[in-house]
N, C-alpha and C. Protein backbone atom coordinates (compact mmCIF):
# COMPACT_ATOMS: atom_id res chain seq x y z
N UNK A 1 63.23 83.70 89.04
CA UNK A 1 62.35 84.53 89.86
C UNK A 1 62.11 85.90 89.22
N UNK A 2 63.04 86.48 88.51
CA UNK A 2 62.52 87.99 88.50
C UNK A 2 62.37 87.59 86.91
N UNK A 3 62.58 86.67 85.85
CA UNK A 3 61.71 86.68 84.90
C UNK A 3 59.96 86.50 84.78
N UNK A 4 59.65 85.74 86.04
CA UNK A 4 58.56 85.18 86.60
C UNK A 4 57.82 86.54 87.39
N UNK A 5 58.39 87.29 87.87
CA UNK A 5 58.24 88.04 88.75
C UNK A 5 56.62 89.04 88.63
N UNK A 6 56.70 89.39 87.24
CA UNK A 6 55.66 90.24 86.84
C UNK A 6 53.83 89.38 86.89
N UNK A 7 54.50 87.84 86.32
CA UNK A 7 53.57 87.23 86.08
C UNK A 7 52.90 87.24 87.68
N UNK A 8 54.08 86.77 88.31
CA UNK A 8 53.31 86.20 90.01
C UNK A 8 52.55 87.10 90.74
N UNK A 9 53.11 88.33 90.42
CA UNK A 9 52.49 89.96 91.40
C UNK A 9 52.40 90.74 89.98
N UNK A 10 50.90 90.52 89.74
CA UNK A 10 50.34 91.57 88.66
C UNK A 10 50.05 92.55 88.81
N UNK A 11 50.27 93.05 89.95
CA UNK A 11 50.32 94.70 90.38
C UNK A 11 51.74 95.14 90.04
N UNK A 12 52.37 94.45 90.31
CA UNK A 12 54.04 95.03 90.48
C UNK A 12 53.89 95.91 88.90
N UNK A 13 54.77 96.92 89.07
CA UNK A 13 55.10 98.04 88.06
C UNK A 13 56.64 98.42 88.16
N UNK A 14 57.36 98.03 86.67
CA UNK A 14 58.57 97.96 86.64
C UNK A 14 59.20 99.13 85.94
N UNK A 15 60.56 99.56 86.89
CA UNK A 15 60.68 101.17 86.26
C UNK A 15 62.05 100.41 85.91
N UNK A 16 62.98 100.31 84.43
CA UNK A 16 63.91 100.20 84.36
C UNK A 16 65.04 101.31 84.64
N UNK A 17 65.73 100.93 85.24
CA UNK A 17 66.85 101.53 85.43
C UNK A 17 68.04 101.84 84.12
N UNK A 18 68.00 102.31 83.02
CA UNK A 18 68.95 101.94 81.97
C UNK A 18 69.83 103.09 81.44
N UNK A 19 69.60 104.02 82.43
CA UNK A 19 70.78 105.07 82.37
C UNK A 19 72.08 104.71 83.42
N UNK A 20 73.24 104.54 82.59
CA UNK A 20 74.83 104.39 83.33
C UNK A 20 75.50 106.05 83.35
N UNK A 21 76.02 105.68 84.85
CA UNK A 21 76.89 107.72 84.89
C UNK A 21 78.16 107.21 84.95
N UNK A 22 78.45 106.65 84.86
CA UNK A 22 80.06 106.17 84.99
C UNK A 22 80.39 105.88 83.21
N UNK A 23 80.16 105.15 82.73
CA UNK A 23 80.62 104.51 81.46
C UNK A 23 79.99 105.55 80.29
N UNK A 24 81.31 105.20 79.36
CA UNK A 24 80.32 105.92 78.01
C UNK A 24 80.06 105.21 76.98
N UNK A 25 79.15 105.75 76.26
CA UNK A 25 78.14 105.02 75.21
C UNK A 25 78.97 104.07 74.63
N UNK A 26 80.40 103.81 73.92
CA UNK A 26 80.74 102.91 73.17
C UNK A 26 80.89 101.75 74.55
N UNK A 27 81.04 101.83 75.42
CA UNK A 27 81.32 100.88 76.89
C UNK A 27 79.68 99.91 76.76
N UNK A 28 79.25 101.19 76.82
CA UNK A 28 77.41 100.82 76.89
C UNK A 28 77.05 99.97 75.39
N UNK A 29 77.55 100.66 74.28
CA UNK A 29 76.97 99.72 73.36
C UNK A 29 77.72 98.17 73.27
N UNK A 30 78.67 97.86 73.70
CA UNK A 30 79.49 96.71 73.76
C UNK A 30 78.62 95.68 74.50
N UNK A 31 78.32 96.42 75.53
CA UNK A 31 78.00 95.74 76.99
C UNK A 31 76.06 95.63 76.79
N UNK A 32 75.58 96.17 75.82
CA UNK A 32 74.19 95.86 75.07
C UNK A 32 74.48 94.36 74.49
N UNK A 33 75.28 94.76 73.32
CA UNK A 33 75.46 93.45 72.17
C UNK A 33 75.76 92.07 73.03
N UNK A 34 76.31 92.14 74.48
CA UNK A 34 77.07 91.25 74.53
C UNK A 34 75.75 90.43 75.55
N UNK A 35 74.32 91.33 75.94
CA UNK A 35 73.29 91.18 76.89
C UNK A 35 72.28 90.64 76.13
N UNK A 36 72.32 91.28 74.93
CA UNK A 36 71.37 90.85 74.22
C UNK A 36 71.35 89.23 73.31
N UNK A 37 72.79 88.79 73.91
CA UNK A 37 73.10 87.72 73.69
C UNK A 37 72.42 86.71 74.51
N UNK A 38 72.21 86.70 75.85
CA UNK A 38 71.55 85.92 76.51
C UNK A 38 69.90 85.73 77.02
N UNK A 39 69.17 84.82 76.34
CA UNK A 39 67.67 84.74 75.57
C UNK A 39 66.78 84.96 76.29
N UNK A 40 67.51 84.54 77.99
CA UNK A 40 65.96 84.60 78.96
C UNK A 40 66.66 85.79 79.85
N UNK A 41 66.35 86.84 79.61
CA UNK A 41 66.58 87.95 80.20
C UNK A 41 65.10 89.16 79.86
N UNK A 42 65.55 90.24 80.59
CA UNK A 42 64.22 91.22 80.41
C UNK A 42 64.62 92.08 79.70
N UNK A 43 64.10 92.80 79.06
CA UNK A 43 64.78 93.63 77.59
C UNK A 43 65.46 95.17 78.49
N UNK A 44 66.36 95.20 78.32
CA UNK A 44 67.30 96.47 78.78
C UNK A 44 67.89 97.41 77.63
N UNK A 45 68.08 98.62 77.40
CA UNK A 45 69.34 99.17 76.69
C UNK A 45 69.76 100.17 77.27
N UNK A 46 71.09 100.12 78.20
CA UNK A 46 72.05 101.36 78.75
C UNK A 46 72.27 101.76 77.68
N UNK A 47 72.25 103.21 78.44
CA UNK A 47 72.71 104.50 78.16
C UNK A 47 73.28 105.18 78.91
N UNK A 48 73.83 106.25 78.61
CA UNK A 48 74.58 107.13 78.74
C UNK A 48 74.80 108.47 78.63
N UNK A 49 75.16 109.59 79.54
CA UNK A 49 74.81 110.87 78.59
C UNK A 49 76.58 111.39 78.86
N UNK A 50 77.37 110.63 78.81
CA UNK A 50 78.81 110.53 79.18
C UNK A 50 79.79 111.21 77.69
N UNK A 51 78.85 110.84 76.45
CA UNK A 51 79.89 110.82 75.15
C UNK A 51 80.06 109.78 75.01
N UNK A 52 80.34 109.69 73.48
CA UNK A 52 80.99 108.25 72.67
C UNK A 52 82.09 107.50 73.41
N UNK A 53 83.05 108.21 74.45
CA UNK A 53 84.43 107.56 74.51
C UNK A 53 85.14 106.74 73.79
N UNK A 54 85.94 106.89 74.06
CA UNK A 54 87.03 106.19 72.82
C UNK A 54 86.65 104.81 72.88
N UNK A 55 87.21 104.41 71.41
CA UNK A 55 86.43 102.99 70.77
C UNK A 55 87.41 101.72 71.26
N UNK A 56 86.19 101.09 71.75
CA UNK A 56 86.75 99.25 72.01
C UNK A 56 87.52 98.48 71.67
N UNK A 57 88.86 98.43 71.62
CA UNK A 57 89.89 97.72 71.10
C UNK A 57 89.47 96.25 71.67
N UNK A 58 89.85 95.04 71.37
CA UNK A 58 89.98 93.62 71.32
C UNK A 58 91.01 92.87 70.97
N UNK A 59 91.35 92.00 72.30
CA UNK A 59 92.11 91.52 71.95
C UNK A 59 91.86 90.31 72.24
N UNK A 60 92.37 89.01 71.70
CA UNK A 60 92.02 87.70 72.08
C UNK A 60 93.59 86.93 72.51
N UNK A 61 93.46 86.38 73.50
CA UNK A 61 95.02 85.54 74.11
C UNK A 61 94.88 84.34 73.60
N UNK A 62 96.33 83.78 73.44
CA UNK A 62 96.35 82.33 73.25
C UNK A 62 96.02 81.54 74.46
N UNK A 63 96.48 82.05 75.53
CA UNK A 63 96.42 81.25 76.92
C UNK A 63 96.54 82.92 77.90
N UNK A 64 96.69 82.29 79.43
CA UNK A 64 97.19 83.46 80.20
C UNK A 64 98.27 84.21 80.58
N UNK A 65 99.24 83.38 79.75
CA UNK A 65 100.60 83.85 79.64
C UNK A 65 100.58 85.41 78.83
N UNK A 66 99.91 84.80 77.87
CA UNK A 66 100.14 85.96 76.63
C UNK A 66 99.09 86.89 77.05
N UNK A 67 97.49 86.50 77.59
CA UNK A 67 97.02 87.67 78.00
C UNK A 67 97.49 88.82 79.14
N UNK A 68 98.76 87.91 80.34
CA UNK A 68 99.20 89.44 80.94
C UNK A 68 100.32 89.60 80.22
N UNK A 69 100.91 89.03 79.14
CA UNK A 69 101.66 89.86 78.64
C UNK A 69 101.69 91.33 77.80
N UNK A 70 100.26 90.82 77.22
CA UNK A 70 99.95 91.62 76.95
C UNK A 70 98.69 92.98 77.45
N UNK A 71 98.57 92.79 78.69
CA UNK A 71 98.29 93.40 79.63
C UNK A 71 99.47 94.62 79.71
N UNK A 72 100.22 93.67 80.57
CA UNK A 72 101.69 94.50 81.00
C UNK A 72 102.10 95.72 80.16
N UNK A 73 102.28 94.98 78.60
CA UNK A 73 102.81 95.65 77.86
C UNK A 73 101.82 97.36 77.45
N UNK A 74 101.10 96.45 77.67
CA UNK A 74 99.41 98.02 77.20
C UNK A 74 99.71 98.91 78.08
N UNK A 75 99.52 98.50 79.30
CA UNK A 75 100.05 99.59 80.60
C UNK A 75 101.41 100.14 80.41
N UNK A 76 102.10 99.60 80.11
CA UNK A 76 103.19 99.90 80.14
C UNK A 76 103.52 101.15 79.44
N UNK A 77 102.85 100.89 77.99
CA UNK A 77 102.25 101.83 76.43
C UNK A 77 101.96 103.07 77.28
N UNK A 78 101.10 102.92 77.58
CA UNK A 78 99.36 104.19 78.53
C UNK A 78 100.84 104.64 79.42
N UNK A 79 101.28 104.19 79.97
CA UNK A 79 102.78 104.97 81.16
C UNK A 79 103.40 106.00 80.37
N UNK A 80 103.93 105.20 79.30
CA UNK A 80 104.82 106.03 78.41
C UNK A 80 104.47 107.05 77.81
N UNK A 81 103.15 107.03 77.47
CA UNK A 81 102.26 108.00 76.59
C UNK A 81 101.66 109.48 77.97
N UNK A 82 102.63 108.99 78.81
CA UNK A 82 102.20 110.12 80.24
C UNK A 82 100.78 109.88 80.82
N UNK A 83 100.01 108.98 80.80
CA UNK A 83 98.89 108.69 81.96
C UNK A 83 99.79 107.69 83.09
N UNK A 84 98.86 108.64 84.21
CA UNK A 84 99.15 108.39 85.57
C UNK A 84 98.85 107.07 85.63
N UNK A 85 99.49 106.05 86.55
CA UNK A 85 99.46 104.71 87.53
C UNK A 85 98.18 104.93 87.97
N UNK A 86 97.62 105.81 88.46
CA UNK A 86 96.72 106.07 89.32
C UNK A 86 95.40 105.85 88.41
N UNK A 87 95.10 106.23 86.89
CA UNK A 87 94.20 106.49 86.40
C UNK A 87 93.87 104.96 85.67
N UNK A 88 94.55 103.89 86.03
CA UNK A 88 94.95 102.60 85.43
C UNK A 88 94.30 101.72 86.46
N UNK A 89 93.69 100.86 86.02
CA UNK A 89 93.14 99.77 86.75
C UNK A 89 92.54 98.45 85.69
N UNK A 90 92.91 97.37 86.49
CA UNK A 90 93.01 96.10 86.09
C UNK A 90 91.70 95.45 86.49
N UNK A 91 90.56 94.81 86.00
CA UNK A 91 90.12 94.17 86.30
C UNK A 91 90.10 92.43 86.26
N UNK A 92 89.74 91.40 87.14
CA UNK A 92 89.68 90.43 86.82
C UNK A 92 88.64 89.65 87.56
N UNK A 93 87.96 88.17 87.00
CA UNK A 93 87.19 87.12 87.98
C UNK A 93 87.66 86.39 88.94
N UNK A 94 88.45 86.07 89.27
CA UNK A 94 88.82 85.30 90.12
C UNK A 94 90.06 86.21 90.79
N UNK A 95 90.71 85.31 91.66
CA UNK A 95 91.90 86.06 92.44
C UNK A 95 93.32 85.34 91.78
N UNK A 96 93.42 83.95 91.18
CA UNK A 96 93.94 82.53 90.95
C UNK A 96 94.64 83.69 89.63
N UNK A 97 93.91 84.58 89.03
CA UNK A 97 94.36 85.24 87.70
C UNK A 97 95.38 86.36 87.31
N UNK A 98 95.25 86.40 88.82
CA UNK A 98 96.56 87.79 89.15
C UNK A 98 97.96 86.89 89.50
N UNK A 99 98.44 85.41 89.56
CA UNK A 99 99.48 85.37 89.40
C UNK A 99 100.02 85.91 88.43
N UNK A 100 100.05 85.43 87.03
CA UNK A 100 100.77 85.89 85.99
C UNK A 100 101.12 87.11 85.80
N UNK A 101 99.80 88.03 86.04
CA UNK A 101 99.49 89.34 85.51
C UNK A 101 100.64 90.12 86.64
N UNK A 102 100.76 89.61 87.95
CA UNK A 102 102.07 90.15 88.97
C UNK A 102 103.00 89.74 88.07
N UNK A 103 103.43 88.74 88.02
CA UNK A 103 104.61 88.50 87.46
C UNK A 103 105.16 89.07 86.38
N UNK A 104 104.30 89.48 85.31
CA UNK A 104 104.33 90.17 83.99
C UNK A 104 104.93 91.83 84.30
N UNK A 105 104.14 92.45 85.53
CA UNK A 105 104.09 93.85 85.70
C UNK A 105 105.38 93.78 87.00
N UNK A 106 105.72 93.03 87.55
CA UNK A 106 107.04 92.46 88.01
C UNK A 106 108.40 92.72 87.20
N UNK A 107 107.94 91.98 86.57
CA UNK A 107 109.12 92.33 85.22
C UNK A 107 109.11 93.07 84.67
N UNK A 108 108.25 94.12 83.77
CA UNK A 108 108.15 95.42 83.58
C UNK A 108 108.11 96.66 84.40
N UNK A 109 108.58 96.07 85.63
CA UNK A 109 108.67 97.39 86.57
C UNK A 109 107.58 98.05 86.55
N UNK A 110 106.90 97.67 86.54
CA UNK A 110 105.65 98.64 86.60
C UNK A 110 104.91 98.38 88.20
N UNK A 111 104.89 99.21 89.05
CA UNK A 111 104.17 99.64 90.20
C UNK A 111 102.54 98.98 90.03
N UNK A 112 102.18 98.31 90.86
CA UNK A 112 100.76 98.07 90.91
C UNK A 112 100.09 97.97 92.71
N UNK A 113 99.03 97.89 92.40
CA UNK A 113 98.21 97.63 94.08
C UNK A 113 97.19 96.40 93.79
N UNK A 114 96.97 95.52 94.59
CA UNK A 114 96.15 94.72 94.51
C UNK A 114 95.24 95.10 95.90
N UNK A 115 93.79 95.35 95.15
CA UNK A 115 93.02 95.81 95.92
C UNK A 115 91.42 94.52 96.36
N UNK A 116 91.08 94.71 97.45
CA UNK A 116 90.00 93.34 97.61
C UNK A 116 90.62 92.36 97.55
N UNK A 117 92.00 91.63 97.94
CA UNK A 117 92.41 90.47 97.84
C UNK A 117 93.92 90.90 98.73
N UNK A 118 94.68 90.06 98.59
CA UNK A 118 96.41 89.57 98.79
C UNK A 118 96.81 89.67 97.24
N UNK A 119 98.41 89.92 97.24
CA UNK A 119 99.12 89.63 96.45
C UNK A 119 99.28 88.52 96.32
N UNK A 120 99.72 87.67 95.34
CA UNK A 120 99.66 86.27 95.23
C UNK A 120 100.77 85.66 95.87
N UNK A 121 101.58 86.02 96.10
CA UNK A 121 102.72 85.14 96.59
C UNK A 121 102.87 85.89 98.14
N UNK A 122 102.05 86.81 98.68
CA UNK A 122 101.44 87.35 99.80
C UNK A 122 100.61 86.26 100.61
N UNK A 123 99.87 85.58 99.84
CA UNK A 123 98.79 84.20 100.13
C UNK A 123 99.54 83.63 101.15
N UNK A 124 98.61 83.02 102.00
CA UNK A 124 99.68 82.21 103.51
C UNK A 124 99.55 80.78 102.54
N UNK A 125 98.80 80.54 101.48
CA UNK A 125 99.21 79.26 100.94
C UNK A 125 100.05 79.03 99.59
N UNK A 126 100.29 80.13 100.00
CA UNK A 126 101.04 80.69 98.53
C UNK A 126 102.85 80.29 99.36
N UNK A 127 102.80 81.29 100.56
CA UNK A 127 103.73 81.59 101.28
C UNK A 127 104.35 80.02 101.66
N UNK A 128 103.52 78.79 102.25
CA UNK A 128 103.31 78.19 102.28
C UNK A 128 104.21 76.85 101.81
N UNK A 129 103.77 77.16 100.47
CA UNK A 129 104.11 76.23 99.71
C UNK A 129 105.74 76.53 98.98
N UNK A 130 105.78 77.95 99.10
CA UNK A 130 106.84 77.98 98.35
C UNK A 130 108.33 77.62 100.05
N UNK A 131 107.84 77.77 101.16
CA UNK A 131 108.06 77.81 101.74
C UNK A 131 108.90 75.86 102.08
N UNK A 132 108.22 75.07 101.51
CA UNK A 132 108.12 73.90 101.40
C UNK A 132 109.44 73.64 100.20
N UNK A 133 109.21 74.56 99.80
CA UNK A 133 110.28 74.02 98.12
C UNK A 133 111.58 74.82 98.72
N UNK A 134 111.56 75.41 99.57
CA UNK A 134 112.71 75.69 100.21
C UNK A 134 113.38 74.75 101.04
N UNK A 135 112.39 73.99 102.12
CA UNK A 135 112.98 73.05 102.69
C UNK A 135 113.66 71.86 101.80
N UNK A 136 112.88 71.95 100.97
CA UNK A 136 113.24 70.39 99.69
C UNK A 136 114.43 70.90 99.40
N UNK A 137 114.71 72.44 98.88
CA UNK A 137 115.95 72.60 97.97
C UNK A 137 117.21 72.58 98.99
N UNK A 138 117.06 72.97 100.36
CA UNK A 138 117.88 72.73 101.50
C UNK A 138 118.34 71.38 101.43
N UNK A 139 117.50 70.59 101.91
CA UNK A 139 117.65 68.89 101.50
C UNK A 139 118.39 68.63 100.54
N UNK A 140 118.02 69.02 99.05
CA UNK A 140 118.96 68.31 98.12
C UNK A 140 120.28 68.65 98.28
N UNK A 141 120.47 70.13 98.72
CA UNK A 141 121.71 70.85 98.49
C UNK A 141 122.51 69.83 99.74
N UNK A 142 121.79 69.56 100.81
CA UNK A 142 122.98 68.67 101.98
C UNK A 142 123.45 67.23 101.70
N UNK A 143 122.90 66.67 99.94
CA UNK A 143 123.42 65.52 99.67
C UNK A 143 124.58 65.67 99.21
């Protein structure tokens, strides 16, 4: 629809929006390269009048083990180096992705909030189930 959009209503007049106030330019140029990747889109380039900010590190995980491990450990880094808990935030897609990443920052003592969701083992099916492996382990233990 909104690739179509111009064609259908030939009056319509399109003002892009392509200034960002939050992010800075190296955020913005990442987040270009990675847009300009996908073919049927309308031509965009954010900007910024924020500054370069510091440059894009990358990292690639073997699985999700190792990506909150190495989550954990980064935060952990940024703690030590004296930035606030507060100035730290985690993003993720799904909710299913913050088990590990608890568990990781669990073990590193590190303080967190899970915000827009439950904690994972907070879940009533979370609660649930583990709740179940209790009754089982009761059971075995009365043989």
């Amino acid at each position: 629809n909104i690739l179509n959009f111009e064609k259908d209503y030939k009056e319509t007049k399109t003002i892009k929006l392509e200034q960002n106030y939050r992010s800075t330019q190296n955020i913005l140029n990442a987040a270009n390269q990675v847009i300009k990747n996908n073919q049927n889109r309308k031509d965009k380039n954010l900007w910024s009048n924020q500054g370069e900010g510091e440059k894009i590190s990358y990292y690639r995980a073997y699985d999700e083990k190792d990506e909150s491990h190495f989550v954990a450990s980064t935060i952990k880094n940024i703690l030590d180096d004296g930035i606030s808990g507060e100035e730290i935030a985690v993003l993720y897609r799904t909710n299913a992705q913050s088990r590990t990443l608890e568990e990781d920052l669990l073990k590193s003592n590190i303080p967190y909030r899970v915000v827009g969701s439950f904690y994972f083992y907070s879940r009533k099916e979370i609660k649930d189930l583990m709740d179940e492996f209790d009754i089982l382990d009761e059971k075995e233990n009365e043989k």
